[in-house]
N, C-alpha and C. Protein backbone atom coordinates (compact mmCIF):
# COMPACT_ATOMS: atom_id res chain seq x y z
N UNK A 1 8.38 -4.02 5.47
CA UNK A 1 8.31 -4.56 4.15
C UNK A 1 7.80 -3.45 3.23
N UNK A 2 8.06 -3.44 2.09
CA UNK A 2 8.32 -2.28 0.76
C UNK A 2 7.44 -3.11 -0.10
N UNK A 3 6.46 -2.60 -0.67
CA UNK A 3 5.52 -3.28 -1.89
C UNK A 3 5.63 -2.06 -2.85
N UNK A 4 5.58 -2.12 -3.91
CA UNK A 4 5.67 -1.44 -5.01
C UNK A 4 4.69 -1.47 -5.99
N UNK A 5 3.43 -0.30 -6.17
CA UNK A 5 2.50 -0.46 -7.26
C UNK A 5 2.65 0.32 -7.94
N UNK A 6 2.92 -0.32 -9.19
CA UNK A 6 3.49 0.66 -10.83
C UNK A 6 2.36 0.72 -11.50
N UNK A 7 1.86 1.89 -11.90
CA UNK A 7 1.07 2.66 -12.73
C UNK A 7 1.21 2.57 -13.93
N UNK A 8 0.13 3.02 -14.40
CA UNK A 8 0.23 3.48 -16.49
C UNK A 8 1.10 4.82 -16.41
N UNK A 9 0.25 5.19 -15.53
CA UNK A 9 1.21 6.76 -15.90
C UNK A 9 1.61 7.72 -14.41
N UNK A 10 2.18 8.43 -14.10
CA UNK A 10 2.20 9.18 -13.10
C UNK A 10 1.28 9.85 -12.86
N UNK A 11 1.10 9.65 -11.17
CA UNK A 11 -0.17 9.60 -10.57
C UNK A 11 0.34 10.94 -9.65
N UNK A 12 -0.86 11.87 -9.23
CA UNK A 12 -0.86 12.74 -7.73
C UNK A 12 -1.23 11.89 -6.59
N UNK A 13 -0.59 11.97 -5.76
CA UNK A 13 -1.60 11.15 -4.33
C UNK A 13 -1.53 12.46 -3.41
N UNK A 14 -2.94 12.16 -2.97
CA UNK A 14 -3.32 13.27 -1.52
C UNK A 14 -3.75 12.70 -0.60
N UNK A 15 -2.72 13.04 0.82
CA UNK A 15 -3.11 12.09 1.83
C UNK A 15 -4.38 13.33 2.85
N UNK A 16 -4.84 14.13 2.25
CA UNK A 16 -5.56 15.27 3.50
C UNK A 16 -6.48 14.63 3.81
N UNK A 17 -7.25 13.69 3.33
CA UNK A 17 -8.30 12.93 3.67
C UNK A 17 -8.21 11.91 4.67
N UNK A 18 -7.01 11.13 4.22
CA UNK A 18 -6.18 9.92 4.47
C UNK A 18 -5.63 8.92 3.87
N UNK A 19 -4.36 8.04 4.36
CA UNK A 19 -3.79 7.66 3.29
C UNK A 19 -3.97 6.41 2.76
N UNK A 20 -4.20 6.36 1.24
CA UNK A 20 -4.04 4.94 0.80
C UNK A 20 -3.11 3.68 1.21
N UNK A 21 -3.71 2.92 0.80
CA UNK A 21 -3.03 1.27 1.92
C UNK A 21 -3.37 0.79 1.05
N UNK A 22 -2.86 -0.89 1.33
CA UNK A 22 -3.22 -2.13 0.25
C UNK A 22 -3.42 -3.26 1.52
N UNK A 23 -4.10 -3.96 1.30
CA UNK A 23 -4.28 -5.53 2.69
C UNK A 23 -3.30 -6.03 2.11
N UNK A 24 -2.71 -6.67 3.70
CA UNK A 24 -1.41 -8.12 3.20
C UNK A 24 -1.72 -8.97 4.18
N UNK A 25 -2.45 -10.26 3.43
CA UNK A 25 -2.72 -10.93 4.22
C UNK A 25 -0.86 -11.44 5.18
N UNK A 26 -0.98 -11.83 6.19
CA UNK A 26 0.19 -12.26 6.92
C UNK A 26 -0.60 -13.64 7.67
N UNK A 27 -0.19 -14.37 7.44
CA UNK A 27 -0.52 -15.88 8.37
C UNK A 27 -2.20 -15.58 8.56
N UNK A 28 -2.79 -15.24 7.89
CA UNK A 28 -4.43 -15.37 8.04
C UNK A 28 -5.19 -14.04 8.30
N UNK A 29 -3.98 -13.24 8.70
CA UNK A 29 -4.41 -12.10 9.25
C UNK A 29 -4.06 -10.67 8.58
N UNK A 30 -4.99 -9.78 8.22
CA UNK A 30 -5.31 -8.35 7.36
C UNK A 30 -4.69 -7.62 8.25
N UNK A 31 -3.29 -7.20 7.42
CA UNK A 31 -2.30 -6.04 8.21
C UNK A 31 -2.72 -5.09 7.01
N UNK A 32 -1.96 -3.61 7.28
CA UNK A 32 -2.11 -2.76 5.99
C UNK A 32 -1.00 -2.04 5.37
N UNK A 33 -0.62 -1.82 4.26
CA UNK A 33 0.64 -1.66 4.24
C UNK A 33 0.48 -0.26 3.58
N UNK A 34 0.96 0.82 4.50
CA UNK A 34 0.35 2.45 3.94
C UNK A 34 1.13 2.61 3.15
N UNK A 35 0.59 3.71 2.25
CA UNK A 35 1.35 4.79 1.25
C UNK A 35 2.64 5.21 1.78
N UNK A 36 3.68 5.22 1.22
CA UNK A 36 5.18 6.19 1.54
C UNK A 36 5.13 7.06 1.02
N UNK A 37 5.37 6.78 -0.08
CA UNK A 37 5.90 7.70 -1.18
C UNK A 37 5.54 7.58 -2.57
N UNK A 38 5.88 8.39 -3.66
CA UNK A 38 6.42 8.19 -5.10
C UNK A 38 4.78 9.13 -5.54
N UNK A 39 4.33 10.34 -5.31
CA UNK A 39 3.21 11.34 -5.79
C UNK A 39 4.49 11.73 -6.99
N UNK A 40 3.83 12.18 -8.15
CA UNK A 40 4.35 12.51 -9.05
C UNK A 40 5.04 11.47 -10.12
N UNK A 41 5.03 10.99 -9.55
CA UNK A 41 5.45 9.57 -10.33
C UNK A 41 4.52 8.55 -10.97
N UNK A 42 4.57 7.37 -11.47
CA UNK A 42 4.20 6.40 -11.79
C UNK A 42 4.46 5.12 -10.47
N UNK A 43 5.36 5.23 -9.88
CA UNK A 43 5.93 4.30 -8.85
C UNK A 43 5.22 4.84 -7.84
N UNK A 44 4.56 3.94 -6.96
CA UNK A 44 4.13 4.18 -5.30
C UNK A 44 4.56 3.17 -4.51
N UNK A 45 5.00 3.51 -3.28
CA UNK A 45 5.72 2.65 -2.67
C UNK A 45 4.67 2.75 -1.15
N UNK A 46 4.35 1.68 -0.97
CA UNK A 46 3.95 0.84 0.25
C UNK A 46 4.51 0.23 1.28
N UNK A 47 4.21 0.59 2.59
CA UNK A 47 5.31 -0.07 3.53
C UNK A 47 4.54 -0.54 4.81
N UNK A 48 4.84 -1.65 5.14
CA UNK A 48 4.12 -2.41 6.49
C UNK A 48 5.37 -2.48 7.51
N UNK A 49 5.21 -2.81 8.55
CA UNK A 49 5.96 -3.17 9.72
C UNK A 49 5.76 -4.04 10.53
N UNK A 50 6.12 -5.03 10.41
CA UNK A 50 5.80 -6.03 10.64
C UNK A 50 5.89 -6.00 12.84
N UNK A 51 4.69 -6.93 13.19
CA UNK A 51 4.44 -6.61 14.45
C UNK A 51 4.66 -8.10 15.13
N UNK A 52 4.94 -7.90 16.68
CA UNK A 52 4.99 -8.95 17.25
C UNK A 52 3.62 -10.30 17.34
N UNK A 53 4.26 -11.43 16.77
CA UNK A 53 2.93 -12.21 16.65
C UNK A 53 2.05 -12.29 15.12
N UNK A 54 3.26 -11.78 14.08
CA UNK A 54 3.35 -11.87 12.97
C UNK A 54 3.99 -13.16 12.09
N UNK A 55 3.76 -13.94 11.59
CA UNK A 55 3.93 -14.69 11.19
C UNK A 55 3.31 -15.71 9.89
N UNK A 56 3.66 -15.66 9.05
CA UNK A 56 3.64 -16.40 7.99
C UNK A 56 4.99 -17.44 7.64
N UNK A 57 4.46 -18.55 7.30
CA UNK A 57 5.63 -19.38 7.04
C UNK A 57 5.36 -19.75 4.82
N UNK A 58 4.68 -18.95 4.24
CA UNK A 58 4.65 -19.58 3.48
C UNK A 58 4.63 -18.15 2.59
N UNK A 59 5.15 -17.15 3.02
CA UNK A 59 5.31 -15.51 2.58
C UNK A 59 3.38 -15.31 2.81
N UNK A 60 3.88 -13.90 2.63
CA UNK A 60 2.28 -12.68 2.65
C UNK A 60 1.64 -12.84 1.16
N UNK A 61 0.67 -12.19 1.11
CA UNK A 61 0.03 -12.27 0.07
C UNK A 61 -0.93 -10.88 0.36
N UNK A 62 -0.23 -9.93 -1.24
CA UNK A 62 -1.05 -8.76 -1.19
C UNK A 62 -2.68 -8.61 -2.28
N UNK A 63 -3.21 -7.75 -1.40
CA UNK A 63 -4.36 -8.04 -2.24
C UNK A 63 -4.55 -6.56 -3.16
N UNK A 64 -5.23 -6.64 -3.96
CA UNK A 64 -5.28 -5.92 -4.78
C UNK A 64 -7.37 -5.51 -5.01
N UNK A 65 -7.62 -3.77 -5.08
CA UNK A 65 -7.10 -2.45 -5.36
C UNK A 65 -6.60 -2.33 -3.99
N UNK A 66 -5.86 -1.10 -4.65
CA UNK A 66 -5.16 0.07 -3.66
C UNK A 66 -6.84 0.53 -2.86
N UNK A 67 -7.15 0.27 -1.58
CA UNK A 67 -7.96 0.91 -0.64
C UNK A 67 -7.68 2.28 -0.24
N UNK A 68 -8.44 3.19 -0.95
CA UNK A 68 -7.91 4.78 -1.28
C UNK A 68 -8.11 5.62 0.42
N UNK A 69 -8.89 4.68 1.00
CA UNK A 69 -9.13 5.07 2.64
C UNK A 69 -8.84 6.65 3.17
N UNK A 70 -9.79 7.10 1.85
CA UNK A 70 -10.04 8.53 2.61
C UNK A 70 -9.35 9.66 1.20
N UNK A 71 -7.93 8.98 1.27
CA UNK A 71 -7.01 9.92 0.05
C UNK A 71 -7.38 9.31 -0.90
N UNK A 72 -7.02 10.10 -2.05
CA UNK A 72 -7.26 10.35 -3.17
C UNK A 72 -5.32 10.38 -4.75
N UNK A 73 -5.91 9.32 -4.92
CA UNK A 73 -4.53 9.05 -6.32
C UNK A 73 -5.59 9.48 -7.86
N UNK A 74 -4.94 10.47 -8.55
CA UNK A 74 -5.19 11.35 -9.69
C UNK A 74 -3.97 10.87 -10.80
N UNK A 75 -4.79 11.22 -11.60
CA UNK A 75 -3.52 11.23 -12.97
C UNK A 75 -3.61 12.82 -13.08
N UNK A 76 -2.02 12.68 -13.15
CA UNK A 76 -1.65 14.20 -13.37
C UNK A 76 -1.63 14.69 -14.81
């Protein structure tokens, strides 16, 4: 799954620390859905994978801030 967090403005992300994530809750349970892509941009794209014994019947629910877990997002 692909989550998408749009910015004010285009952002740097640095993963040397480690990489930013967001929680999604799934059926009760805190999965994390890491950073992909989109440094230089305004667009960051988030992606989970969903695992065996995953299940929600009523969709996920993401939580909000971005958990910077180590890396670091800048305005360029």
């Amino acid at each position: 799954m692909d989550f998408t967090v749009n910015m004010s403005k285009a952002v740097n992300v640095d993963i040397t620390g480690g990489t930013p994530r967001i929680a999604v809750d799934v059926g009760g349970n805190t999965r994390y859905a890491s950073y992909a892509s989109g440094t230089g941009t305004s667009t960051l794209i988030f992606t989970y994978t969903a695992t065996a014994g995953d299940v929600d019947l009523d969709g996920v629910a993401v939580s909000s801030p971005v958990d910077l877990n180590g890396g670091t997002i800048t305005d360029l």
